[in-house]
Protein backbone atom coordinates (compact mmCIF):
# COMPACT_ATOMS: atom_id res chain seq x y z
CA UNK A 1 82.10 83.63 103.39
CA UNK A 2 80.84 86.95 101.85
CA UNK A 3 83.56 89.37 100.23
CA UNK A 4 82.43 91.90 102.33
CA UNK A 5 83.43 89.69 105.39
CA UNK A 6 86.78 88.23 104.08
CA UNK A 7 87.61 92.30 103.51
CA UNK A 8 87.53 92.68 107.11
CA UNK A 9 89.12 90.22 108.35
CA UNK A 10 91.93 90.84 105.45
CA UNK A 11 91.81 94.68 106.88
CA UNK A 12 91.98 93.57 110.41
CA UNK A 13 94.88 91.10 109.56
CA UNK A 14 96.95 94.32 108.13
CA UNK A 15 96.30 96.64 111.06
CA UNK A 16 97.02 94.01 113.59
CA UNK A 17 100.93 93.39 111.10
CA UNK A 18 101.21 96.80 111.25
CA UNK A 19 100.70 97.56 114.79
CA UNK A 20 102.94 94.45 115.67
CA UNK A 21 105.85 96.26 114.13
CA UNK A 22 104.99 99.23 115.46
CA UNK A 23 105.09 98.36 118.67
CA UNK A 24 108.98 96.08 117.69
CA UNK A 25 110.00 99.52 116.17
CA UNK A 26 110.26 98.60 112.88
CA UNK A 27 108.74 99.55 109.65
CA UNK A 28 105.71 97.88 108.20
CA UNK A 29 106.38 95.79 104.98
CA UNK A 30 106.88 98.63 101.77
CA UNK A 31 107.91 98.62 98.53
CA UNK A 32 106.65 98.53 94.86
CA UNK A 33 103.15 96.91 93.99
CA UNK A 34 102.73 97.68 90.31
CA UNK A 35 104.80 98.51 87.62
CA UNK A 36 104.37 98.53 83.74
CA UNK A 37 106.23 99.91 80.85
CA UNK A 38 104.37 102.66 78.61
CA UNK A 39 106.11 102.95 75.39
CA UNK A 40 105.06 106.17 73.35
CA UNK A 41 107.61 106.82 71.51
CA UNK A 42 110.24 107.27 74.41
CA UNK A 43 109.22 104.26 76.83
CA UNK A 44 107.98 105.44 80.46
CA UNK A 45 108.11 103.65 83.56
CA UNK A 46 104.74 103.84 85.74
CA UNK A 47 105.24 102.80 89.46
CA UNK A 48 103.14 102.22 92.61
CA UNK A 49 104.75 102.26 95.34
CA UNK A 50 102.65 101.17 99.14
CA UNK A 51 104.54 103.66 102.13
CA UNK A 52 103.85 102.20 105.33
CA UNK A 53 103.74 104.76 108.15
CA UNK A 54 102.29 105.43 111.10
CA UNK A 55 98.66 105.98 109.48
CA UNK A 56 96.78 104.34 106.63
CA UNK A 57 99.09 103.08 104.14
CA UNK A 58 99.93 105.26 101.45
CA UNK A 59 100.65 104.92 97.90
CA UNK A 60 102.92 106.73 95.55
CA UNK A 61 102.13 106.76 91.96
CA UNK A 62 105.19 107.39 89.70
CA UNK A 63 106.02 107.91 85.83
CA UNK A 64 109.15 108.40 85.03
CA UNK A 65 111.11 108.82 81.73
CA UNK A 66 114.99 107.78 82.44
CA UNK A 67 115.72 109.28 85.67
CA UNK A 68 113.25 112.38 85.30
CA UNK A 69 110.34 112.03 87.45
CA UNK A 70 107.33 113.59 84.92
CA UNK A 71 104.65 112.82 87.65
CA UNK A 72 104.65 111.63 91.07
CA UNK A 73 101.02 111.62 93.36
CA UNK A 74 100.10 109.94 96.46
CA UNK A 75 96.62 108.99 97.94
CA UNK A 76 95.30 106.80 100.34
CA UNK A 77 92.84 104.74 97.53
CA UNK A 78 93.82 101.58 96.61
CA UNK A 79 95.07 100.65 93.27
CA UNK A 80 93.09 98.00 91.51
CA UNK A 81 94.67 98.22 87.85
CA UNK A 82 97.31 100.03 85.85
CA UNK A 83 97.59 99.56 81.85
CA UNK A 84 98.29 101.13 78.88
CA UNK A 85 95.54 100.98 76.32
CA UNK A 86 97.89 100.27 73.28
CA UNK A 87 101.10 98.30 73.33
CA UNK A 88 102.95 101.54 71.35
CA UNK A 89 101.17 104.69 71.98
CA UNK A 90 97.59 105.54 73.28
CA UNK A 91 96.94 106.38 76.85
CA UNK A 92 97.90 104.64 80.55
CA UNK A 93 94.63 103.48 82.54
CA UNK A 94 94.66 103.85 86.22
CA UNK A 95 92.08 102.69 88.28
CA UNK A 96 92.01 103.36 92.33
CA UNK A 97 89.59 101.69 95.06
CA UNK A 98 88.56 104.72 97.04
CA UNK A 99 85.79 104.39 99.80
CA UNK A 100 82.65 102.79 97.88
CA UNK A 101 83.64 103.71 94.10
CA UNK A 102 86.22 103.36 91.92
CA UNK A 103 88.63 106.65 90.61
CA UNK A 104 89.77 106.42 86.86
CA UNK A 105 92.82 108.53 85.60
CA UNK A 106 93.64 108.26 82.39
CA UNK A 107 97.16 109.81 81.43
CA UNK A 108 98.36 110.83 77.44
CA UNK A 109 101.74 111.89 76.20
CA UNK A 110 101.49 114.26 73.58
CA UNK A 111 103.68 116.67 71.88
CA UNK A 112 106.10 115.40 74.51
CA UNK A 113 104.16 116.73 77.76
CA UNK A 114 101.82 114.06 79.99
CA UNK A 115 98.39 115.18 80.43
CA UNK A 116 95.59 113.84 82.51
CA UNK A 117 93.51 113.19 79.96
CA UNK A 118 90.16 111.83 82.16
CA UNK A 119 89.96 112.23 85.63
CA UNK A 120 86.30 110.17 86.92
CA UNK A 121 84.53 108.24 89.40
CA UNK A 122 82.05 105.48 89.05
CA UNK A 123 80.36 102.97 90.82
CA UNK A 124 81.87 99.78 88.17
CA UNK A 125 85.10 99.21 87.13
CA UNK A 126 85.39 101.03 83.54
CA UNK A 127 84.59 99.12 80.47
CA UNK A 128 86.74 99.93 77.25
CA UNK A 129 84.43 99.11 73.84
CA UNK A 130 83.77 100.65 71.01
CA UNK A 131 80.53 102.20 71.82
CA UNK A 132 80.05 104.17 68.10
CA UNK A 133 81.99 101.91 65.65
CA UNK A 134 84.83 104.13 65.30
CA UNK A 135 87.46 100.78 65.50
CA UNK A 136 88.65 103.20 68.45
CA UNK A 137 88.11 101.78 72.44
CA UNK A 138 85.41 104.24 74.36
CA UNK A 139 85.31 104.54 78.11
CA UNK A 140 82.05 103.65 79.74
CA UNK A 141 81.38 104.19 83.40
CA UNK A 142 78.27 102.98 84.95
CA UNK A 143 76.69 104.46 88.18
CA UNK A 144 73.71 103.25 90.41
CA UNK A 145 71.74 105.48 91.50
CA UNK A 146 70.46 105.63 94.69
CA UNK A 147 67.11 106.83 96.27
CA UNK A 148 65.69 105.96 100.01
CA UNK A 149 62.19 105.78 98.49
CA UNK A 150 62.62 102.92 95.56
CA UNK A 151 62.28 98.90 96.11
CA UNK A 152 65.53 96.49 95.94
CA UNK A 153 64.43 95.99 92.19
CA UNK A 154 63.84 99.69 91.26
CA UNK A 155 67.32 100.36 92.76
CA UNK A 156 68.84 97.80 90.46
CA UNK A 157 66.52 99.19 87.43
CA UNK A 158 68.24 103.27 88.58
CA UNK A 159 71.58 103.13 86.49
CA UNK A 160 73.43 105.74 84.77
CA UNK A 161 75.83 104.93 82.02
CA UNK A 162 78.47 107.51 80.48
CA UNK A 163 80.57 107.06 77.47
CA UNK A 164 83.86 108.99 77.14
CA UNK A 165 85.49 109.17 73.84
CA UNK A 166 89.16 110.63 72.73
CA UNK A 167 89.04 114.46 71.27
CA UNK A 168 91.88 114.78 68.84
CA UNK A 169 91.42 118.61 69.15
CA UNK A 170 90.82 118.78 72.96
CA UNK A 171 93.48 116.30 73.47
CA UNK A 172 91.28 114.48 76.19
CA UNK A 173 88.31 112.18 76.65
CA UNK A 174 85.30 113.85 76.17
CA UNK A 175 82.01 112.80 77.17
CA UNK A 176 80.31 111.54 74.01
CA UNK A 177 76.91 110.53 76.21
CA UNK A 178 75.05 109.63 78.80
CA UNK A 179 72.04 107.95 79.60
CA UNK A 180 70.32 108.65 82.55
CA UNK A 181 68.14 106.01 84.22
CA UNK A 182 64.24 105.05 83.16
CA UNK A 183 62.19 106.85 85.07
CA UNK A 184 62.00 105.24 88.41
CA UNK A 185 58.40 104.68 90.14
CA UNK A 186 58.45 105.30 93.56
CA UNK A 187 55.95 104.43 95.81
């Protein structure tokens, strides 16, 4: 059975639980799906949190410091990993399932403030190397690029691949570069 398949019938399996207690008049099944600890310097607590409602499912995205909520979002995407880069200090990783690409956050706590630090989509799931040889990790996003015109192959061939790297004096990730697909014959 393809993933795409099993995806369905996993989707239809949660719309059919959730209508079932719908129609009992009780709440779907909620609660916390991922949590990690981010220690820099004072140690944060990052939470996701799946609301069950009437509508899609939503989830809450929490850190918190003590009792203090520093950041709290919610979306509709799907979270597919939460880590901190480091195990004291460097940046948390967030990575949502939204629609047909993926959405990477990337938060940092400087100077005592949290910052968003990158905010991008991509096609993969984000690869963390060193790219220039820095000892320090690089982001690196690949996305396919599509065109109506071009073969199965030439598709696969169409890829563009961006490299992020961390600006001490921007206090963010910066795009160090990004190569844009060979040039692509179409017929």
């Amino acid at each position: 059975m393809n993933r795409h398949v099993l995806s369905l019938l996993l989707l239809v399996a949660g719309c059919q639980l959730i209508n079932a207690c719908a129609a009992e008049g009780s709440e779907a099944p909620s609660g916390v799906i991922a949590q990690t600890q981010w220690d820099v310097g004072p140690l944060l607590i990052c939470t996701v949190t799946e609301l069950h409602g009437e509508a899609l499912p939503e989830r809450v995205f929490e850190i918190r410091r003590g009792e203090a909520t520093l950041i709290r979002e919610s979306d509709y995407a799907r979270l597919i990993a939460m880590f901190p880069l480091r195990d004291v200090g460097g940046g948390l990783v967030t990575v949502w399932q939204s629609a047909s690409s993926y959405h990477i956050r990337m938060y940092s706590f400087l100077d005592g403030k949290l910052t968003v630090s990158l905010d991008a989509y991509s096609w993969s799931f984000p690869e963390l190397f060193d790219v220039d040889n820095d000892g320090a990790p690089d982001i690196v996003l690949r996305d396919r690029v599509e065109d109506s015109r071009a073969t199965d192959i030439e598709r696969r061939l169409g890829e563009s691949v961006r490299a992020y790297k961390w600006s001490d004096s921007a206090k963010q990730y910066r795009l160090l570069w990004k190569r844009a697909p060979a040039s692509v014959r179409l017929k």
